[in-house]
Structures are given as structure tokens and as C-alpha cells.
Protein backbone atom coordinates (compact mmCIF):
# COMPACT_ATOMS: atom_id res chain seq x y z
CA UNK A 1 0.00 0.00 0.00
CA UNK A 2 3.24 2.24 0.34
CA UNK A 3 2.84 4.98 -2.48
CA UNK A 4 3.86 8.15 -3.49
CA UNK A 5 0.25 10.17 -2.44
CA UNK A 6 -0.32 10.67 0.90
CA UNK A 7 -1.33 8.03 3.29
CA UNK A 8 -3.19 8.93 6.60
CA UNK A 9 -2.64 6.45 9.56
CA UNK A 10 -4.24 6.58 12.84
CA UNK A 11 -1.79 5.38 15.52
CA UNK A 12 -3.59 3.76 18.90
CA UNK A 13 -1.71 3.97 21.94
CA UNK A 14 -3.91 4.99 25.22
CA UNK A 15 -1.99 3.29 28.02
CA UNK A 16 0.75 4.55 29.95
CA UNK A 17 3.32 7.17 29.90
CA UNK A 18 6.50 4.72 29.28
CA UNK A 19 4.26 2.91 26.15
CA UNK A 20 3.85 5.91 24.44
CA UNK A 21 6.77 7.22 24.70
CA UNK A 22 7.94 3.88 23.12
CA UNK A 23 6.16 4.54 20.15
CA UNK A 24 8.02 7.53 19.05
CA UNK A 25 11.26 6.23 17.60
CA UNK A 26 8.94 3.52 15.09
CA UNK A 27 6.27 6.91 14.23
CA UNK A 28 9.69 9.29 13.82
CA UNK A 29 11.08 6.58 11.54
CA UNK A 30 7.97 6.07 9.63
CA UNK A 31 7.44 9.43 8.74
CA UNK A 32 11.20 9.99 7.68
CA UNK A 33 11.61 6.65 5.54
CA UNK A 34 7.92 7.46 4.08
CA UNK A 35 7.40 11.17 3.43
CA UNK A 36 3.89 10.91 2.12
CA UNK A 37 2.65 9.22 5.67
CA UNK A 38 0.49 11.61 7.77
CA UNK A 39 0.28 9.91 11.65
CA UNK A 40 -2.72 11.12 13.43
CA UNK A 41 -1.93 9.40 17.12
CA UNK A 42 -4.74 8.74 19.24
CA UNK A 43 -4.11 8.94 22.93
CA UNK A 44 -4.74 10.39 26.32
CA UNK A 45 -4.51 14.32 26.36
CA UNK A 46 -1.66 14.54 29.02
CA UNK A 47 0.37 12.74 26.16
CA UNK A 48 0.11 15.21 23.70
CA UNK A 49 3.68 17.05 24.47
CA UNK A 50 5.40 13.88 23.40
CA UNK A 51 4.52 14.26 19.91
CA UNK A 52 4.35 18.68 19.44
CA UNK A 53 6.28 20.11 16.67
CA UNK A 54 6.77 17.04 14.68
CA UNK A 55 5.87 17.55 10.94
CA UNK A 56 3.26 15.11 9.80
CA UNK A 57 2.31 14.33 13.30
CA UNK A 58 -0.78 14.92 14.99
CA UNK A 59 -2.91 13.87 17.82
CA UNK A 60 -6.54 13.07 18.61
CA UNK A 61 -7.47 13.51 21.73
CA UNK A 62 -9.15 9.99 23.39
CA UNK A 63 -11.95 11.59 26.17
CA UNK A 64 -12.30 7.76 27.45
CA UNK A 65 -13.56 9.03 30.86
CA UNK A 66 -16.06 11.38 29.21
CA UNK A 67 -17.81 11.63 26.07
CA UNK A 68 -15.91 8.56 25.05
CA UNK A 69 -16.54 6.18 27.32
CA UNK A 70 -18.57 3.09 27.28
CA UNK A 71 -19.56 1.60 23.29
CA UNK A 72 -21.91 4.60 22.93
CA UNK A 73 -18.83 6.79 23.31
CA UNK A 74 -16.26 4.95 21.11
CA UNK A 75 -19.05 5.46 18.74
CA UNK A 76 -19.09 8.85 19.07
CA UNK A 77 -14.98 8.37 18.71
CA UNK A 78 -15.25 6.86 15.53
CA UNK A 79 -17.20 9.26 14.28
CA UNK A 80 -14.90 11.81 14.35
CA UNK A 81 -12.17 10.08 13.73
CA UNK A 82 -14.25 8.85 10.29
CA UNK A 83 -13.88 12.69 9.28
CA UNK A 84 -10.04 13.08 9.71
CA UNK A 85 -10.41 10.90 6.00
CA UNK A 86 -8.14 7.84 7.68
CA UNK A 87 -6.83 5.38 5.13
CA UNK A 88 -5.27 2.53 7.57
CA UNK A 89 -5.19 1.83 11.86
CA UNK A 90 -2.13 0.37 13.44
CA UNK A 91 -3.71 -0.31 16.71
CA UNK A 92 -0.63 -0.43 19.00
CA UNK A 93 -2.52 -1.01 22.15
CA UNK A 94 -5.18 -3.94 21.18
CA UNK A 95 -7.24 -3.69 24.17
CA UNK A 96 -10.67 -4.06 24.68
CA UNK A 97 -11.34 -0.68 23.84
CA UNK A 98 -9.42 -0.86 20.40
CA UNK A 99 -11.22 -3.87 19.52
CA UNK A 100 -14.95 -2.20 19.29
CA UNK A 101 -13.10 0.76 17.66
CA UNK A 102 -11.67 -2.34 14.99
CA UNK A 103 -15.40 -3.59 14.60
CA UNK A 104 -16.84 0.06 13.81
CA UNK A 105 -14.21 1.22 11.32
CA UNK A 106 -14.62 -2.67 9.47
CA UNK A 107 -17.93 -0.51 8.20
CA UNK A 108 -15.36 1.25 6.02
CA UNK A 109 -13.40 -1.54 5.31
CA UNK A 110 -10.33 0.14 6.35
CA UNK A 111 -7.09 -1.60 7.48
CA UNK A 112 -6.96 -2.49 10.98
CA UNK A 113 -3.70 -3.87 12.27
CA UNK A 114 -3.63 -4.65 15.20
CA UNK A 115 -0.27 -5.68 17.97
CA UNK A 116 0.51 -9.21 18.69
CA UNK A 117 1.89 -8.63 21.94
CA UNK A 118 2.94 -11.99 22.61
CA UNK A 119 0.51 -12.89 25.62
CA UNK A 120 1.62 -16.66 25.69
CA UNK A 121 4.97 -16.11 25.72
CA UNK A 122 5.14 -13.60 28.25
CA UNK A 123 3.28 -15.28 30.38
CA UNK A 124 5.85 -18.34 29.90
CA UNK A 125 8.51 -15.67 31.00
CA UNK A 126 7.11 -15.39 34.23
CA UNK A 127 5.93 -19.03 34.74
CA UNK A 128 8.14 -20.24 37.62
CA UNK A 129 8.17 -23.52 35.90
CA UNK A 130 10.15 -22.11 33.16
CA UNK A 131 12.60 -24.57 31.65
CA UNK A 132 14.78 -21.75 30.61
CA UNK A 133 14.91 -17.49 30.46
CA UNK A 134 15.24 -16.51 26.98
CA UNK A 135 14.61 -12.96 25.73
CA UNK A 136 11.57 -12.41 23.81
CA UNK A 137 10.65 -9.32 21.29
CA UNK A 138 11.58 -6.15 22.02
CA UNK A 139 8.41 -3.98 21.98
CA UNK A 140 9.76 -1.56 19.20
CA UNK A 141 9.80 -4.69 16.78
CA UNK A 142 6.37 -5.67 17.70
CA UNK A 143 5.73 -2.07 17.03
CA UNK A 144 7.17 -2.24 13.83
CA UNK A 145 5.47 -5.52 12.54
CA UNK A 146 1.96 -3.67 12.83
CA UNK A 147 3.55 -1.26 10.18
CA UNK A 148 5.00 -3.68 8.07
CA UNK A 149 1.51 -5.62 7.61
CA UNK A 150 0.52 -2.35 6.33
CA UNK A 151 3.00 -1.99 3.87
CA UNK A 152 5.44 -0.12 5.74
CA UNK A 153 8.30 -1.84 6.82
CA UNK A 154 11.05 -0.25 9.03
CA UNK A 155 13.88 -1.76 11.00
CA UNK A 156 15.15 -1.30 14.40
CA UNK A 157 18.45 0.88 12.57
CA UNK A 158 15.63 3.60 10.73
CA UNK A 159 14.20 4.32 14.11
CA UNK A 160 14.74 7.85 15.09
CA UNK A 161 15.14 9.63 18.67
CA UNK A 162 13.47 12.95 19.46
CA UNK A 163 16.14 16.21 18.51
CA UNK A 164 17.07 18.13 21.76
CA UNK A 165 14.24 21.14 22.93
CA UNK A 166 15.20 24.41 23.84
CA UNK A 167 15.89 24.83 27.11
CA UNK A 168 13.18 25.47 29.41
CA UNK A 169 13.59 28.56 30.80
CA UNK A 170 12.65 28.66 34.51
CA UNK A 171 15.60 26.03 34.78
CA UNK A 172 18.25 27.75 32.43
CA UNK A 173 20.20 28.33 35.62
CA UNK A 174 20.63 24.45 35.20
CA UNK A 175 22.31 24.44 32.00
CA UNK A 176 25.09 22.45 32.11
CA UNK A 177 28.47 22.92 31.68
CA UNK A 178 31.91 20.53 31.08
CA UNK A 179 32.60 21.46 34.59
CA UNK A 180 29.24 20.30 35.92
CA UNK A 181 27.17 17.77 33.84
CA UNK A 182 23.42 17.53 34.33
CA UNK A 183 22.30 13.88 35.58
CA UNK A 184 18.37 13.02 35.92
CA UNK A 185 17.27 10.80 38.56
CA UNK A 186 13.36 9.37 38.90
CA UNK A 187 13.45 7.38 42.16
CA UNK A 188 10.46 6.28 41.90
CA UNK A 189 8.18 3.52 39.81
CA UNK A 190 5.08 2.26 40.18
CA UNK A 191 5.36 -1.29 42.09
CA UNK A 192 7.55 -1.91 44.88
CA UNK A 193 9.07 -5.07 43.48
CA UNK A 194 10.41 -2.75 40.60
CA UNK A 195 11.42 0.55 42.84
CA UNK A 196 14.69 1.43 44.42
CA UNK A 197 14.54 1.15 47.73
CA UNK A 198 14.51 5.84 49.05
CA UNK A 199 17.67 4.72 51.26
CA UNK A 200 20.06 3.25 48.75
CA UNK A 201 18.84 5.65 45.91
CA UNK A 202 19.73 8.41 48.73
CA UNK A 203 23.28 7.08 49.10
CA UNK A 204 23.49 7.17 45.19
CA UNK A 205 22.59 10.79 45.28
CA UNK A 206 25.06 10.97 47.86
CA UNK A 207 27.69 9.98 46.05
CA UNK A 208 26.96 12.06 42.65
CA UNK A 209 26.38 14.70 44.78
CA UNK A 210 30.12 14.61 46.88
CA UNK A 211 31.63 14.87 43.31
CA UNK A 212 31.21 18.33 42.18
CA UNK A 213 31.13 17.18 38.53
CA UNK A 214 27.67 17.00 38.00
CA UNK A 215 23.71 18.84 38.36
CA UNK A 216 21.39 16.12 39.39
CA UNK A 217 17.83 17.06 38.29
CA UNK A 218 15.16 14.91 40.10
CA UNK A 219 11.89 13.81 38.65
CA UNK A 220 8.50 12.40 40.23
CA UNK A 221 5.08 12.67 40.37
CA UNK A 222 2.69 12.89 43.36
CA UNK A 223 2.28 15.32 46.49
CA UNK A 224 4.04 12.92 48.42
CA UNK A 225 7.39 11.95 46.37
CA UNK A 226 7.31 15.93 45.20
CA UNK A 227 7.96 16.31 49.23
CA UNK A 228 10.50 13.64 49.83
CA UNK A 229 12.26 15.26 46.98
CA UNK A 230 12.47 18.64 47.88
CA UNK A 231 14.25 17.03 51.38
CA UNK A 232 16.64 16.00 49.35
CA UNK A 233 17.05 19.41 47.08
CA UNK A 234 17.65 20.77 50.32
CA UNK A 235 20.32 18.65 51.76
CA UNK A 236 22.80 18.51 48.76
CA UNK A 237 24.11 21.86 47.10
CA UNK A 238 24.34 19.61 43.70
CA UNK A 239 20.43 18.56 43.90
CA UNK A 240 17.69 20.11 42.01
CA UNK A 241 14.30 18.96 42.27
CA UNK A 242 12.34 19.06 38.84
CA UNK A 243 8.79 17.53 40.21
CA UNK A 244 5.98 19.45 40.61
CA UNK A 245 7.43 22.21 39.25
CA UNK A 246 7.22 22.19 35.49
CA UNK A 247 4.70 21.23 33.02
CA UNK A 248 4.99 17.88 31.12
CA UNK A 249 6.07 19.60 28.18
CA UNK A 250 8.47 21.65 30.02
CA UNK A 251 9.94 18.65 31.58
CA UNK A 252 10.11 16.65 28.58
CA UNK A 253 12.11 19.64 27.62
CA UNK A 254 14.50 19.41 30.48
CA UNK A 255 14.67 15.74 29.86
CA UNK A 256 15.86 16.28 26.10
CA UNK A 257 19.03 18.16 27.68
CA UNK A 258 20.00 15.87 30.20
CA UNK A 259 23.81 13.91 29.71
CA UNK A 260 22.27 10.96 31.14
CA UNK A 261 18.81 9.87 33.21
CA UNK A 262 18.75 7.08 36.07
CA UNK A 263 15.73 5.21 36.60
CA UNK A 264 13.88 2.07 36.97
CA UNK A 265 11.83 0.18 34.55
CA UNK A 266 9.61 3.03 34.50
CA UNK A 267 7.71 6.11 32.14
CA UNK A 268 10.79 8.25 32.60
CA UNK A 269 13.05 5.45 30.95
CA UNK A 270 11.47 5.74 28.25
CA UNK A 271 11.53 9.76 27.74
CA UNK A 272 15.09 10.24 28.20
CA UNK A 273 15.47 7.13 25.19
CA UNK A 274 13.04 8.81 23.20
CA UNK A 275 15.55 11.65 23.10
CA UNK A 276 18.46 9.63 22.67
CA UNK A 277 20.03 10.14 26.20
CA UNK A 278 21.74 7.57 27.82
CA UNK A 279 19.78 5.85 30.26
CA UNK A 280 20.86 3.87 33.24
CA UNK A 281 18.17 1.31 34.30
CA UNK A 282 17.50 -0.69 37.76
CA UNK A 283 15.04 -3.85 37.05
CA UNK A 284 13.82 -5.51 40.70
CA UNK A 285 11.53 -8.31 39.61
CA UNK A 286 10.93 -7.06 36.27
CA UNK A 287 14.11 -8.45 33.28
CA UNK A 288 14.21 -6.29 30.36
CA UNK A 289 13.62 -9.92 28.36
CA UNK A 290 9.94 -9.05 28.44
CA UNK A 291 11.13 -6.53 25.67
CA UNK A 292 10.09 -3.20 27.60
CA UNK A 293 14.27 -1.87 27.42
CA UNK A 294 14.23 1.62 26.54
CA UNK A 295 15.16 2.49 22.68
CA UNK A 296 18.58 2.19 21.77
CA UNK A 297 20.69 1.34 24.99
CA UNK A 298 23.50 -0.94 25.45
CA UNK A 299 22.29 -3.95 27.52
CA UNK A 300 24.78 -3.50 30.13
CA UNK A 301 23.27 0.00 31.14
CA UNK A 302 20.40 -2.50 32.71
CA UNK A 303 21.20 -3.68 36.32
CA UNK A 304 19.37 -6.61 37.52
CA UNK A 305 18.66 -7.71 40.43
CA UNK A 306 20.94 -10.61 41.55
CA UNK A 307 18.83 -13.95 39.87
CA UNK A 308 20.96 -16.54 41.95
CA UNK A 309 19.66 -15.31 45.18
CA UNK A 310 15.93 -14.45 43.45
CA UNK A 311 15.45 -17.05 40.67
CA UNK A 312 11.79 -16.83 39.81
CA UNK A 313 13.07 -13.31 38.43
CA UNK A 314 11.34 -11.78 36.24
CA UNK A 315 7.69 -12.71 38.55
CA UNK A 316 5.65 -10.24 36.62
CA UNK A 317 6.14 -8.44 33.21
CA UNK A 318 4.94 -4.77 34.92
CA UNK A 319 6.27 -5.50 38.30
CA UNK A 320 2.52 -5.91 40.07
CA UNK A 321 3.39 -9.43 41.05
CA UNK A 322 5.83 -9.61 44.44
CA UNK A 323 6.56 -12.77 45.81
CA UNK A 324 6.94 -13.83 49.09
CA UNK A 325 10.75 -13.32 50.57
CA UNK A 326 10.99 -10.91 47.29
CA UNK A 327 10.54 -7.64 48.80
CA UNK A 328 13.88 -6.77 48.76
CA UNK A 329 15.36 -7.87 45.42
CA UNK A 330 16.74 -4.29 44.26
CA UNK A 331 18.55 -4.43 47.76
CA UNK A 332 21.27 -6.88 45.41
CA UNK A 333 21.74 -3.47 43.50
CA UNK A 334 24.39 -2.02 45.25
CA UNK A 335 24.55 2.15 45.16
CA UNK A 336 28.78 1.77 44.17
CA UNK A 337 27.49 -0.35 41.43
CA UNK A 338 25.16 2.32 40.20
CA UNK A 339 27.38 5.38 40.93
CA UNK A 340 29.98 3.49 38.75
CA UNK A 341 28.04 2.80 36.24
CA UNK A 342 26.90 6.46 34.92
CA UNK A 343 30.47 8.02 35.83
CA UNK A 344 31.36 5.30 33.12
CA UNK A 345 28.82 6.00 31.14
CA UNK A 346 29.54 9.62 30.83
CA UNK A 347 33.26 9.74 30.65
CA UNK A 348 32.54 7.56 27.33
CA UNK A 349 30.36 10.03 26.08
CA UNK A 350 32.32 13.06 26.77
């Protein structure tokens, strides 16, 4: 189907933060290898930063807790979608929600593709029965597949990362320098069995911090972590707290700049890959086999959890699932480890 006049495509990807994010390198590569593509993405609204200023990129705004919700309201969805003159759907999501949206634009016979996200085997993954752990398809090729069955086919090398944003001016103060280099840190994810534990991310902190060589921005989300961080702006000169004080598009500008971003298998990840900064990630009883790495990292910027001492690692492909006696696998992390790891990191990139 891959010809010279233009070709709309709606792009489906309502979950969370880190999944859309994923999406960007396969939709940036699209667009460049295939000119005439137009991407309409449809998503939550809070998502719509990720994808501003990007030439043949829109988004559509999914109301799924409002005048979208329920059959009635996907109705109403495709409806207006119907009128943005779509010619395909890669449905990167395939949900239930998707699915009625499949069924209503069949009345057009348009192309619905629709992700094969491997249920069966990742469910084998985690199956403490396992015979072995092998890794399985990395979600940007799963991504990629939808494309291809729609006559678009792109490889992992013709993915693109996000170009740097300006600066975001209420933290230009932060720019960084060669004396001081600026290092994000997101402490926090959203399962214990795949967060840091506060004291040992502290030490790591701790340890940046005692250098003098770098600015470490912290990022979060909620009332409560926005307060833990600002103890820890205050008790390091080095330590700048980002949450709760930008927008999202303002922080995904921050993000853009950074030399390098620590976090766990998390959202934030995800943005700092989308922009082609190196990325440092912690896994607890998640493994990046499940195919959620972030775009275009070396494997050994991923430190696991020790699997001799935790063997049914990885219990769960988000992290939701915590065994008994596995409460503290990111304990086997140790905070030297970490430290090391970025000053290595960044003394190869500089």
C-alpha cells in the first residue's frame, strides 16, 4: 500500500506514559523513511507534548472518561475520527477498547492492524516452571510488525530519537556545563518489586552529589514523592528537584538536555530514550527480556537484580506481582554499582 500520495494512519496507543513514549522512535522513523505518511496518534490528552512540533504528526485527543466512554462513546470516537479521512489503523494497544473501535471502522473496510503482543509467551517468561529465560521481542519490533503488515516496513536501525528542545527557561540556571554535567534521577516507579529502595537511591545521590562534577535534576510525580524530593534538594548543594514544578512539556524539555537519566523500569526510561540520552536502568523483579528496554541502549546500562539469590526473576512483566521473601530484590543493587556505572557511562560520552 506504500505509495507516493499521501497516506493517513491513525496510531492507537492509550496506556501509559513509558508505552507511548515507546512509540516515538517507530512513528519518527515512519514518517522519515515514508514522506507521504500523515500519523494522526490517538491517545490520552496529558500525552500530547510527546509528539508537538513534529511535521506530519498529529494527535486526537481519546476523552475515554467522558464523552468517550462506554460503546456509545467509542461510537461517538469513531465518528470523528471517520472525518479526519483515515486510510489505515495500526492499533498499537489492542485492548478491549481498540477492539470495538476495529469492529466500527470494518464498516469502512479500512485496514486495521492490530499488535501481537505476545501474551503466551510472556506469560511463559514469568511461569516459575520455566525450563529456561530466553529474551523475547523487544516492543519496538512488535511495534514495527503492525507497520510492516501495512506496507510499511522499518527496521530497528531507521528508528529515530526525538532532537534536543530548547531549554526550558525557569531552569536555564541548570544548564550544564563541562565542569558540571546535568544527571536526571526518577526514584520512583510504580510497584515496589520494581522501585529502588529511598535509602540506597539516597546514598546514590550521595555519592553524585560529593563529586562536584555533576547537576542532578530529580523527577516524580505525586504530592508525596514531590515532598520527599524537595528534602533532598535541600540537603545537597548539587540537587535540584524538577517535580511538581514544570509542566509535562516543560519537563520533557529538560529531559531532552539531560547527559544521562537514572531510573527504573519506569515512564521516565522511556523519555530520556526517546531523546536519545543515555539511560541507566534498575530492574527488581521485572528483566528487560519481556522486551520493555528503553530504545537504543546498550544492555549493560540495565542492572538486575541478583537472579541466583531471586530465581523466579522476572515474577511479573509490569512489576505488580511480588513474591513472598521478594521484597527486597533491588537491595542486590548495590549504590557503588550504580554510581559506577553512569560516571562510566559519561566519561565515554564526553
Amino acid at each position: 500500500m506504500a505509495n507516493n500520495s499521501q497516506v493517513h494512519i491513525l496510531v492507537i496507543r492509550l496506556s501509559a506514559m513509558g508505552d507511548v513514549a515507546m512509540t516515538v522512535p517507530v512513528i519518527l522513523g515512519i514518517c522519515k523513511k515514508y514522506p507521504s505518511v500523515k500519523i494522526t496518534v490517538l491517545t490520552k490528552p496529558f500525552m500530547a507534548p510527546i509528539f508537538s512540533d513534529i511535521p506530519n504528526i498529529s494527535v486526537f485527543n481519546a476523552d475515554v472518561k467522558g464523552k468517550h466512554k462506554g460503546i456509545l462513546g467509542l461510537w461517538k470516537l469513531y465518528k470523528e475520527l471517520a472525518n479526519l479521512q483515515i486510510h489505515m489503523v495500526a492499533d498499537l494497544h489492542h485492548v478491549l477498547r481498540s477492539s470495538i473501535l476495529k469492529q466500527f471502522f470494518k464498516l469502512k473496510t479500512i485496514p486495521f492492524i492490530q499488535i501481537d503482543k505476545g501474551r503466551d509467551e510472556k506469560k511463559n517468561l514469568i511461569n516459575p516452571k520455566r525450563a529456561k529465560l530466553e529474551p523475547l521481542k523487544s516492543t519496538f519490533k512488535r511495534y514495527s510488525e503492525v507497520f510492516e503488515k501495512l506496507g510499511y516496513i522499518i527496521s530497528v536501525d531507521e528508528m529515530v530519537v526525538m532532537p534536543k528542545k530548547p531549554f526550558p527557561k525557569d531552569f536555564v540556571h541548570l544548564k550544564h556545563n563541562k565542569e558540571q554535567l546535568l544527571v536526571g534521577i526518577a526514584p520512583f516507579a510504580a510497584f515496589k518489586g520494581k522501585m529502588y529502595p529511598l535509602n540506597l537511591m539516597k546514598e546514590v545521590v550521595n555519592e553524585l552529589n560529593n563529586t562536584n562534577k555533576y547537576k542532578i535534576v530529580l523527577f516524580g510525580g505525586g504530592q508525596k514523592e514531590v515532598q520527599i524530593l524537595n528534602t533532598w534538594d535541600n540537603q545537597f548543594n548539587n540537587v535540584f528537584n524538577a517535580a511538581g514544578k514544570l509542566s509535562f512539556s516543560s519537563e520533557l524539555s529538560l529531559i531532552s538536555n539531560l547527559e544521562l537519566m537514572l531510573a527504573m523500569d519506569s515512564g521516565n526510561a522511556h523519555l530520556a530514550a526517546m531523546f536519545g540520552v543515555s539511560t541507566v536502568t534498575l530492574w527488581g523483579v521485572t528483566h528487560p527480556y519481556a522486551g520493555f528496554s528503553p530504545f537504543g541502549q546498550s544492555k549493560d546500562n540495565a542492572l538486575l537484580a541478583d537472579r541466583v539469590e531471586y530465581p523466579l526473576i522476572p515474577t511479573s512483566i509490569y512489576g505488580n506481582k511480588l513474591p513472598a521473601g521478594y521484597e527486597n530484590v533491588m537491595s542486590t543493587i548495590q549504590p557503588t554499582q550504580v554510581v559506577q556505572k553512569i560516571i562510566d557511562i559519561i566519561n565515554n560520552n564526553v
